[in-house]
N, C-alpha and C. Protein backbone atom coordinates (compact mmCIF):
# COMPACT_ATOMS: atom_id res chain seq x y z
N UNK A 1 97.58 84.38 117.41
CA UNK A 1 97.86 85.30 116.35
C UNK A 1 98.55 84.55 115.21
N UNK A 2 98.10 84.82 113.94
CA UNK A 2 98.61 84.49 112.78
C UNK A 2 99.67 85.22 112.59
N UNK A 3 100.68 84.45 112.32
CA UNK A 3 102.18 85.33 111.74
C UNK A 3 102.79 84.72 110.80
N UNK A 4 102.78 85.75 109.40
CA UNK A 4 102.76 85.57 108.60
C UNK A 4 103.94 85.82 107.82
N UNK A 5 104.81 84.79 106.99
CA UNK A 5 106.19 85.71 106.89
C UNK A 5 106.43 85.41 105.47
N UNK A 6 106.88 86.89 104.73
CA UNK A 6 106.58 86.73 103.60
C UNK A 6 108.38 86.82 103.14
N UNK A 7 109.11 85.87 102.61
CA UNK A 7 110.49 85.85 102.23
C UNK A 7 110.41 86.61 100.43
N UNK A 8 111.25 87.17 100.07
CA UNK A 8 111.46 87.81 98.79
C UNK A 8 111.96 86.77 98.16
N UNK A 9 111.37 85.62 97.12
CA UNK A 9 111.83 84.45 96.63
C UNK A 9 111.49 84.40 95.11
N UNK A 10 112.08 84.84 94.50
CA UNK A 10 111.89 84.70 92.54
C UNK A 10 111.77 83.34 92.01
N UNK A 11 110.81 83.33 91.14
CA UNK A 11 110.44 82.27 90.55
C UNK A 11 111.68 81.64 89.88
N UNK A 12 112.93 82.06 89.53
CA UNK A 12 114.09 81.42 89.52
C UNK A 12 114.42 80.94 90.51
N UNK A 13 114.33 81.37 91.42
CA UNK A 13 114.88 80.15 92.90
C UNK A 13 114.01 79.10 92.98
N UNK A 14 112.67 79.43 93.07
CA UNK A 14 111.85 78.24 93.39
C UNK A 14 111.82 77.03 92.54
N UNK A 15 112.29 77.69 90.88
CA UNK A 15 112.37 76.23 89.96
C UNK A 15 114.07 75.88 90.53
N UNK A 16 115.27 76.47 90.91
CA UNK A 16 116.05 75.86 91.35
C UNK A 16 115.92 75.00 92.40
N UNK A 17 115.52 75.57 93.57
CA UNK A 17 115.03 74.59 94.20
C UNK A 17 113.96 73.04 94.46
N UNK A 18 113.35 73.33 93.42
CA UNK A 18 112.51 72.16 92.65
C UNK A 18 112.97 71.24 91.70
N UNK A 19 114.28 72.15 91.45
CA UNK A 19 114.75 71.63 90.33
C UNK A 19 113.93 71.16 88.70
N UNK A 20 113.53 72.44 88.94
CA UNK A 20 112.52 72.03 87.38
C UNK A 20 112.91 73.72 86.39
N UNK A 21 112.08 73.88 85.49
CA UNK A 21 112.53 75.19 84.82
C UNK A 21 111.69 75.71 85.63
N UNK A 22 112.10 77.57 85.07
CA UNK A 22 111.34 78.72 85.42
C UNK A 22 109.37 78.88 84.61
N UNK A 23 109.79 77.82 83.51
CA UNK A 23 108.54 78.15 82.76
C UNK A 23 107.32 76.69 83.56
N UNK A 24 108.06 75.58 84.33
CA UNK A 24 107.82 74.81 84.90
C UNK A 24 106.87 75.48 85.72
N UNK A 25 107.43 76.40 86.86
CA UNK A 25 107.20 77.07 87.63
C UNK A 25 105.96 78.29 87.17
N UNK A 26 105.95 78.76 85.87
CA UNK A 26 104.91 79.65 85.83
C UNK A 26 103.99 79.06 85.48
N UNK A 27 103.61 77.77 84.74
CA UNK A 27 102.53 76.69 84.54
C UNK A 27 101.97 75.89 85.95
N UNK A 28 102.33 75.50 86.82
CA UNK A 28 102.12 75.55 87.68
C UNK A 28 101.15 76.61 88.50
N UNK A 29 101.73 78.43 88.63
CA UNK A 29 101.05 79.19 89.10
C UNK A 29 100.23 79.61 88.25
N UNK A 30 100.21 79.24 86.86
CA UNK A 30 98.98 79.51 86.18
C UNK A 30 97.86 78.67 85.80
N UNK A 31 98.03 77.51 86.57
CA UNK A 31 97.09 76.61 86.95
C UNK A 31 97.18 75.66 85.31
N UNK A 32 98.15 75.37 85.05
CA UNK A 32 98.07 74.26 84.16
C UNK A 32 99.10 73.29 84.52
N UNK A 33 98.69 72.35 85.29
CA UNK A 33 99.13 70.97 86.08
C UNK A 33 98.64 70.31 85.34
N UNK A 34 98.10 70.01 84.07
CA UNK A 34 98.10 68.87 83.05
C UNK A 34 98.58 68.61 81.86
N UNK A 35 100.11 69.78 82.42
CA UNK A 35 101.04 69.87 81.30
C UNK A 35 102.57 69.29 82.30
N UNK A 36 102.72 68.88 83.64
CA UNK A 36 103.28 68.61 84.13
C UNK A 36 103.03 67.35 84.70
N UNK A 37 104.15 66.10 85.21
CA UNK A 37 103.83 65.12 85.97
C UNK A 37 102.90 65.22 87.03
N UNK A 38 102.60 64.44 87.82
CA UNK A 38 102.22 64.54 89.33
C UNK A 38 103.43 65.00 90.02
N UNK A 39 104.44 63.96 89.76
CA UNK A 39 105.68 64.30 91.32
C UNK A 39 106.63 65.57 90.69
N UNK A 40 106.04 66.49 89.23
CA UNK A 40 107.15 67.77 89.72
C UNK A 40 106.00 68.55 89.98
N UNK A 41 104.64 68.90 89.87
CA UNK A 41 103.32 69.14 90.24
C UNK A 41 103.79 69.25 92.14
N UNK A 42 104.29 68.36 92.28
CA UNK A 42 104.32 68.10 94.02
C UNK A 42 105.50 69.09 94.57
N UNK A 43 106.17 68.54 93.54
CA UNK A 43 108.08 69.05 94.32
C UNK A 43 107.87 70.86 94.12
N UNK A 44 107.39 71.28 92.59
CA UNK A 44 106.83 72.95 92.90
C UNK A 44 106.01 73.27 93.90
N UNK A 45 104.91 72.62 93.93
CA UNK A 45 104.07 72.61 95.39
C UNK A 45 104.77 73.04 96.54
N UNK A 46 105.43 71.91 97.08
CA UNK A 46 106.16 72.00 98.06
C UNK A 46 107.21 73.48 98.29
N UNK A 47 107.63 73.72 97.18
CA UNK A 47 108.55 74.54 97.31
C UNK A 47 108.04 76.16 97.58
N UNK A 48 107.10 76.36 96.98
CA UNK A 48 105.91 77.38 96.59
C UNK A 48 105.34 77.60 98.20
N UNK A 49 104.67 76.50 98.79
CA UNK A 49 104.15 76.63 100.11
C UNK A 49 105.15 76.71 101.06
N UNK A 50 106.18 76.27 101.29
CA UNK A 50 107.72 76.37 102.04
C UNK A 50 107.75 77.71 102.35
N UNK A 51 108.08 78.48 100.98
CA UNK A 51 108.20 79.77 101.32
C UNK A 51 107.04 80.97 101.29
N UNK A 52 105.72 80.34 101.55
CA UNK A 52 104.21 80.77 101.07
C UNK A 52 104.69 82.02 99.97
N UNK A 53 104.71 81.13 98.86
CA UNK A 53 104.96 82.33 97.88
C UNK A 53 103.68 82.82 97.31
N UNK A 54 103.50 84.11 96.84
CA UNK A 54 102.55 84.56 96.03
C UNK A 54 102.67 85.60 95.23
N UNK A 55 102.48 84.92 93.64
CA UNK A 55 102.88 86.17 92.73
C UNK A 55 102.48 87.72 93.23
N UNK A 56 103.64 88.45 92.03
CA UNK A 56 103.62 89.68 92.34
C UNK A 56 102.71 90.15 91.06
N UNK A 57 101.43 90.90 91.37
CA UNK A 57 100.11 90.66 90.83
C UNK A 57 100.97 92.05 89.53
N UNK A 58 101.68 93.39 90.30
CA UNK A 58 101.98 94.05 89.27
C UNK A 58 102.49 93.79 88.29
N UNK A 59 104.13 93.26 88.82
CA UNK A 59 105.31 92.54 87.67
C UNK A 59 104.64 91.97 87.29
N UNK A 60 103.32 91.15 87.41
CA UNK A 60 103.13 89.56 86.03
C UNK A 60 102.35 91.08 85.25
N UNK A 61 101.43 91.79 85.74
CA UNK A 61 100.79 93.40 84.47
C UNK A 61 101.44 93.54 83.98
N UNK A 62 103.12 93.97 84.79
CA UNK A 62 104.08 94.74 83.59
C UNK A 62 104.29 93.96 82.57
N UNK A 63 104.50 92.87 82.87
CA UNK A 63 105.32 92.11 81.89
C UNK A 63 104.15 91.24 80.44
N UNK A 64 103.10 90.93 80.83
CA UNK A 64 102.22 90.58 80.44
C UNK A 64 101.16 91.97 79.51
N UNK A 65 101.69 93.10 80.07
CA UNK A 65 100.91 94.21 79.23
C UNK A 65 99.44 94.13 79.67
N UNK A 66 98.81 93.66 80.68
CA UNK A 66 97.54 93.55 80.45
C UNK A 66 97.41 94.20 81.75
N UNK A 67 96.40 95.44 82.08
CA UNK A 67 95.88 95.41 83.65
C UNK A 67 95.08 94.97 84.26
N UNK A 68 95.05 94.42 85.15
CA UNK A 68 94.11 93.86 86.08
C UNK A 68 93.31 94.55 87.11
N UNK A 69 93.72 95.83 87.21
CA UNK A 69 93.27 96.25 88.48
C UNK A 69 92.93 97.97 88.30
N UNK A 70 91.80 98.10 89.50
CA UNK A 70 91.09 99.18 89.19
C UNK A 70 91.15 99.56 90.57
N UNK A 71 91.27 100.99 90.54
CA UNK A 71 91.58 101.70 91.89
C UNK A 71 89.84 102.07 91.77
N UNK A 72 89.61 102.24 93.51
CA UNK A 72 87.98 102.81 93.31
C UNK A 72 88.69 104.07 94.69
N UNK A 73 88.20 105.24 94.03
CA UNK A 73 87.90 106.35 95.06
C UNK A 73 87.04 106.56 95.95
N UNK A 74 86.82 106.38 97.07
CA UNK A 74 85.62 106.35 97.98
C UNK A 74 85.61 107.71 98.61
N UNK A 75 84.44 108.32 98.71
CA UNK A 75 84.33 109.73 99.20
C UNK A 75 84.60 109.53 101.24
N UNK A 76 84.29 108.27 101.77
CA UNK A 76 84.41 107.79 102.65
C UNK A 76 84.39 106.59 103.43
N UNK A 77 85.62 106.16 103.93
CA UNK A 77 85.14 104.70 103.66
C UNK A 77 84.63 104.16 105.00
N UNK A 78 84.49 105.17 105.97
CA UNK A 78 83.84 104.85 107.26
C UNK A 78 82.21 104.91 107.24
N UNK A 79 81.84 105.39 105.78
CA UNK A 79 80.25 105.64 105.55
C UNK A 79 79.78 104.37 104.98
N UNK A 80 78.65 103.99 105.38
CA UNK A 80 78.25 102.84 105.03
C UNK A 80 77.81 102.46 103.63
N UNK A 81 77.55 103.25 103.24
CA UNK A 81 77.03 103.54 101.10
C UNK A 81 78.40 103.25 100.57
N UNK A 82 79.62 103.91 100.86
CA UNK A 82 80.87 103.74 100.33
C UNK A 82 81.16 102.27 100.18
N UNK A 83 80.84 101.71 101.70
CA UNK A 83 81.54 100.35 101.98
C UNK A 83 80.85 99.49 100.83
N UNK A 84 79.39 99.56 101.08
CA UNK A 84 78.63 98.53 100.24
C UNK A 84 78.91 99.10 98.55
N UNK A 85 78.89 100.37 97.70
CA UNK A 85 79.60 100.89 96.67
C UNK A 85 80.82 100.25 96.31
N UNK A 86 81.42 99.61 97.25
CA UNK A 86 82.83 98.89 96.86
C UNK A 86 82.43 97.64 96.64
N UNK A 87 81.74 97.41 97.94
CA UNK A 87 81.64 95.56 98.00
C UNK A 87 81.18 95.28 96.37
N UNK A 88 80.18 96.10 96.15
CA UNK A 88 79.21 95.84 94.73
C UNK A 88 80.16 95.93 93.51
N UNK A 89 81.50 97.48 93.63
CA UNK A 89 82.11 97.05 92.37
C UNK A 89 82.90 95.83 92.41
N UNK A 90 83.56 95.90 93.49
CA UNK A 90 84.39 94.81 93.37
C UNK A 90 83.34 93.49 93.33
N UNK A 91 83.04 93.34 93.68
CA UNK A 91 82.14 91.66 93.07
C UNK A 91 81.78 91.52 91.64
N UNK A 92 81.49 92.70 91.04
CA UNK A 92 81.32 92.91 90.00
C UNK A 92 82.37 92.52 88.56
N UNK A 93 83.22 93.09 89.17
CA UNK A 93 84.51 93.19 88.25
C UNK A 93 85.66 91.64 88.72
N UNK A 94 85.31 91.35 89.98
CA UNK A 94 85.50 89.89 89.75
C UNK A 94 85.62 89.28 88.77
N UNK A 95 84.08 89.25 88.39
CA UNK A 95 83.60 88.21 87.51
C UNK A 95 83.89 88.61 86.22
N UNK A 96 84.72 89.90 86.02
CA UNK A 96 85.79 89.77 84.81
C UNK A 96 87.04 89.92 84.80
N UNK A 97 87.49 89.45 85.77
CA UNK A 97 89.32 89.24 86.30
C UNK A 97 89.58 90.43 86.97
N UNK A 98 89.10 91.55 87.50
CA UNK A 98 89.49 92.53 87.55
C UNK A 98 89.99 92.04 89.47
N UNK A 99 91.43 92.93 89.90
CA UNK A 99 90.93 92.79 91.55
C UNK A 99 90.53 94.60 91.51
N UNK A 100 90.83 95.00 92.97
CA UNK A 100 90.27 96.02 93.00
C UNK A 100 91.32 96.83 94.02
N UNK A 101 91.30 98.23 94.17
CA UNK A 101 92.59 98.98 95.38
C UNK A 101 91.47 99.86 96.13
N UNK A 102 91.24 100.37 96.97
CA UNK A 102 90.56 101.33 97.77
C UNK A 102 91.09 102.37 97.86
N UNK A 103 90.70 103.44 97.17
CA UNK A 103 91.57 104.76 98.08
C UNK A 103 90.29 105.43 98.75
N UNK A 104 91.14 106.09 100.20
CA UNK A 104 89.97 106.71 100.44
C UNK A 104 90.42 108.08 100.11
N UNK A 105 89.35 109.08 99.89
CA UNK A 105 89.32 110.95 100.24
C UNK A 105 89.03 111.45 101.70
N UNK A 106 88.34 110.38 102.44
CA UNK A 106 87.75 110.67 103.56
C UNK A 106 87.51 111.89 103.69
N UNK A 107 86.39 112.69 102.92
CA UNK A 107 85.74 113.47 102.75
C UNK A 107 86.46 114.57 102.34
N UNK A 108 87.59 114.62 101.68
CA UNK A 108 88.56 115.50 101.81
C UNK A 108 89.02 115.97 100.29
N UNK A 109 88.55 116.91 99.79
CA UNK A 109 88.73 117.56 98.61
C UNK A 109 90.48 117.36 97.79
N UNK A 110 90.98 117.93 99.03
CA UNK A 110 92.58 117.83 98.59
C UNK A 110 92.94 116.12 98.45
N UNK A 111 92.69 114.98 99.53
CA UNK A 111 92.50 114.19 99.51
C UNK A 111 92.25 113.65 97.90
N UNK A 112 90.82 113.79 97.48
CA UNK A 112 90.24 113.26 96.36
C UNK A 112 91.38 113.73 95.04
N UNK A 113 91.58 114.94 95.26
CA UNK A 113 92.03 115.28 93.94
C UNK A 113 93.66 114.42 93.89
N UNK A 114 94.55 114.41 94.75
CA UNK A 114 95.60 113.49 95.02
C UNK A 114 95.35 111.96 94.32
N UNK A 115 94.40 111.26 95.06
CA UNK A 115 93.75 110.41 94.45
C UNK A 115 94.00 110.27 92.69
N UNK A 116 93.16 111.14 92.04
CA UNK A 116 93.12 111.50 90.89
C UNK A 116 93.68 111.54 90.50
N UNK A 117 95.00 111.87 90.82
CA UNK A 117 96.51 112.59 89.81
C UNK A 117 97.44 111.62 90.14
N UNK A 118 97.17 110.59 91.23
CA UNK A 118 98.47 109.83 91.35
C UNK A 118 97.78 108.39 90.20
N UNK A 119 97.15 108.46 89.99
CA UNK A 119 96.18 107.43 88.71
C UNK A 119 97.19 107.11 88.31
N UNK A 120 97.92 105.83 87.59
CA UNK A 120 98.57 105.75 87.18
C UNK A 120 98.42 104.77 85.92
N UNK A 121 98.42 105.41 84.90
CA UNK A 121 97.72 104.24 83.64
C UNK A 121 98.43 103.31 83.07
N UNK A 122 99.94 103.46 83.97
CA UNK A 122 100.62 102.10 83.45
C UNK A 122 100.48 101.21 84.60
N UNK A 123 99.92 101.20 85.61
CA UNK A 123 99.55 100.00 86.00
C UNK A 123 98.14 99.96 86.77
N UNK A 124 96.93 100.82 86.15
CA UNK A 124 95.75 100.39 86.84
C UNK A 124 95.06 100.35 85.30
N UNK A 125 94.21 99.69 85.31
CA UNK A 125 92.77 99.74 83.99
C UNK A 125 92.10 101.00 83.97
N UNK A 126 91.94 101.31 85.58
CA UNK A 126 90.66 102.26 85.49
C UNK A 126 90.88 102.88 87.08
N UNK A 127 90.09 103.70 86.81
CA UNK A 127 89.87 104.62 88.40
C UNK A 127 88.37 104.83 88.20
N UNK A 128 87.51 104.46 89.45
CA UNK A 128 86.31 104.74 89.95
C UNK A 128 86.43 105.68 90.85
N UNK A 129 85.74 106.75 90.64
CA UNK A 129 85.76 107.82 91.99
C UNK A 129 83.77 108.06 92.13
N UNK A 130 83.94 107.94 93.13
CA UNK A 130 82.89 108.46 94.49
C UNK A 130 82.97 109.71 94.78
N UNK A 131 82.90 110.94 93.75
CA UNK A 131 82.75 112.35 93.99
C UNK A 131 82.28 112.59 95.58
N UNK A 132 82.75 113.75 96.12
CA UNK A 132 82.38 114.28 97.35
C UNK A 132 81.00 115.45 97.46
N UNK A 133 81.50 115.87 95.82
CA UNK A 133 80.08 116.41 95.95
C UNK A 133 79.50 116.56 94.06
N UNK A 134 78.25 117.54 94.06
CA UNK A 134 77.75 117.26 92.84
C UNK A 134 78.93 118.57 91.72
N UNK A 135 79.75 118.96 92.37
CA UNK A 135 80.75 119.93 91.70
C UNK A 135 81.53 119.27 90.75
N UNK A 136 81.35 119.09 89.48
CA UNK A 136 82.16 117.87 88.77
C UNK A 136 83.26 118.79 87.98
N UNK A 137 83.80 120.21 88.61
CA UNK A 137 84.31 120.88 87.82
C UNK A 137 85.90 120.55 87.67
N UNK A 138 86.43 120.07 88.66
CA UNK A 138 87.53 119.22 88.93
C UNK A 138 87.95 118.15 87.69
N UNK A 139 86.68 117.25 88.39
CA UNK A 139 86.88 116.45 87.32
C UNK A 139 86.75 116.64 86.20
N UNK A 140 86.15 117.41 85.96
CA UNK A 140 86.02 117.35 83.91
C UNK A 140 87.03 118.33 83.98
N UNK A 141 87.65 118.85 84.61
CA UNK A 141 89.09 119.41 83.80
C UNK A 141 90.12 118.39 83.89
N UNK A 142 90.27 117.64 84.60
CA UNK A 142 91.24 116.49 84.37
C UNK A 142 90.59 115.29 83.41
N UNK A 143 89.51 115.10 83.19
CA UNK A 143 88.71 114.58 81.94
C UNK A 143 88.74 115.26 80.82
N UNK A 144 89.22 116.46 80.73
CA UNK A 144 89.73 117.42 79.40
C UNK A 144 90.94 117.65 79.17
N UNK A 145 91.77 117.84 80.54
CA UNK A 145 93.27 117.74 80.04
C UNK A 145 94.05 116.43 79.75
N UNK A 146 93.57 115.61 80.43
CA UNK A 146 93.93 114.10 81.02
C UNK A 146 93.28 113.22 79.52
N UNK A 147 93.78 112.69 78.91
CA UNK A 147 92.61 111.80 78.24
C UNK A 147 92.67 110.46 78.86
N UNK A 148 93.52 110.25 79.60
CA UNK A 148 93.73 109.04 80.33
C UNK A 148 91.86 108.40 81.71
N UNK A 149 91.61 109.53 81.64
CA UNK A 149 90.60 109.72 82.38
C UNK A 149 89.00 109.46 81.46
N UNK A 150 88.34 108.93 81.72
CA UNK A 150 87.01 108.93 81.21
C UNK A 150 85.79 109.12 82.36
N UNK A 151 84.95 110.20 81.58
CA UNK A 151 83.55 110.32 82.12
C UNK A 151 82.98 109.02 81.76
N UNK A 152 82.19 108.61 83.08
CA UNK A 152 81.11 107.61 83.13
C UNK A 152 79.97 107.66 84.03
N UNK A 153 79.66 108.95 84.10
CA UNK A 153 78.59 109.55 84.82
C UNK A 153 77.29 108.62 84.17
């Protein structure tokens, strides 16, 4: 068994411990190592894998203003159309930075609409939903009250 242990470590500790700056440290995780030596390239390395760090994908949204990520609603995610419906957006949206969140409804009206309302437009791009059925009356009232919401039928 893999065991995996994730320590709460701020990119201020890790340039302390590297002894380099904090902006050292975000060039590094933003993949520009040809603005740094080799041996502080190494010593962040080291310090980064020590404590297997990995950014926090929201805080860098908040702070950066930009979203990355798109919730997809699945009407079910034990149905096989759903599963492959995801695989396809998400591969999709890859290939324009996007990652992706799963919610399921698991066939569940109250479910879906929850979904819907917990949307949150300060930190997702978008919401994909997988209607449960062809009743879109739901939705276009939260597509009329909501402007946060867009039809893309």
């Amino acid at each position: 068994m893999i065991q995996m242990t994730h320590q709460k470590i701020t990119i201020t500790e890790i340039a302390q411990e590297a002894q380099v700056s904090t902006a050292t440290v975000s060039r590094y995780l933003n993949g520009k190592a040809d603005l740094m030596s080799e041996t502080t390239y190494k010593r962040v390395k080291k310090v980064i894998n020590k404590y297997n760090y990995v950014p926090n994908t929201m805080a860098r949204q908040l702070k950066n203003k930009k979203k990355h990520i798109v919730a997809v609603s699945a009407a079910d995610i034990t149905d096989y159309f759903s599963i492959e419906m995801f695989k396809g957006i998400t591969a999709e949206l890859e290939k324009h930075g996007f990652n992706t969140i799963l919610l399921n409804s698991a066939n569940s009206p109250q479910k879906e609409k929850q979904n819907i309302l917990s949307f949150d437009t300060d930190l997702l791009a978008g919401l994909i939903i997988q209607p449960l059925t062809n009743n879109l009356k739901f939705l276009n009232c939260q597509i009329k009250c909501n402007t946060t919401l867009k039809n893309i039928s």
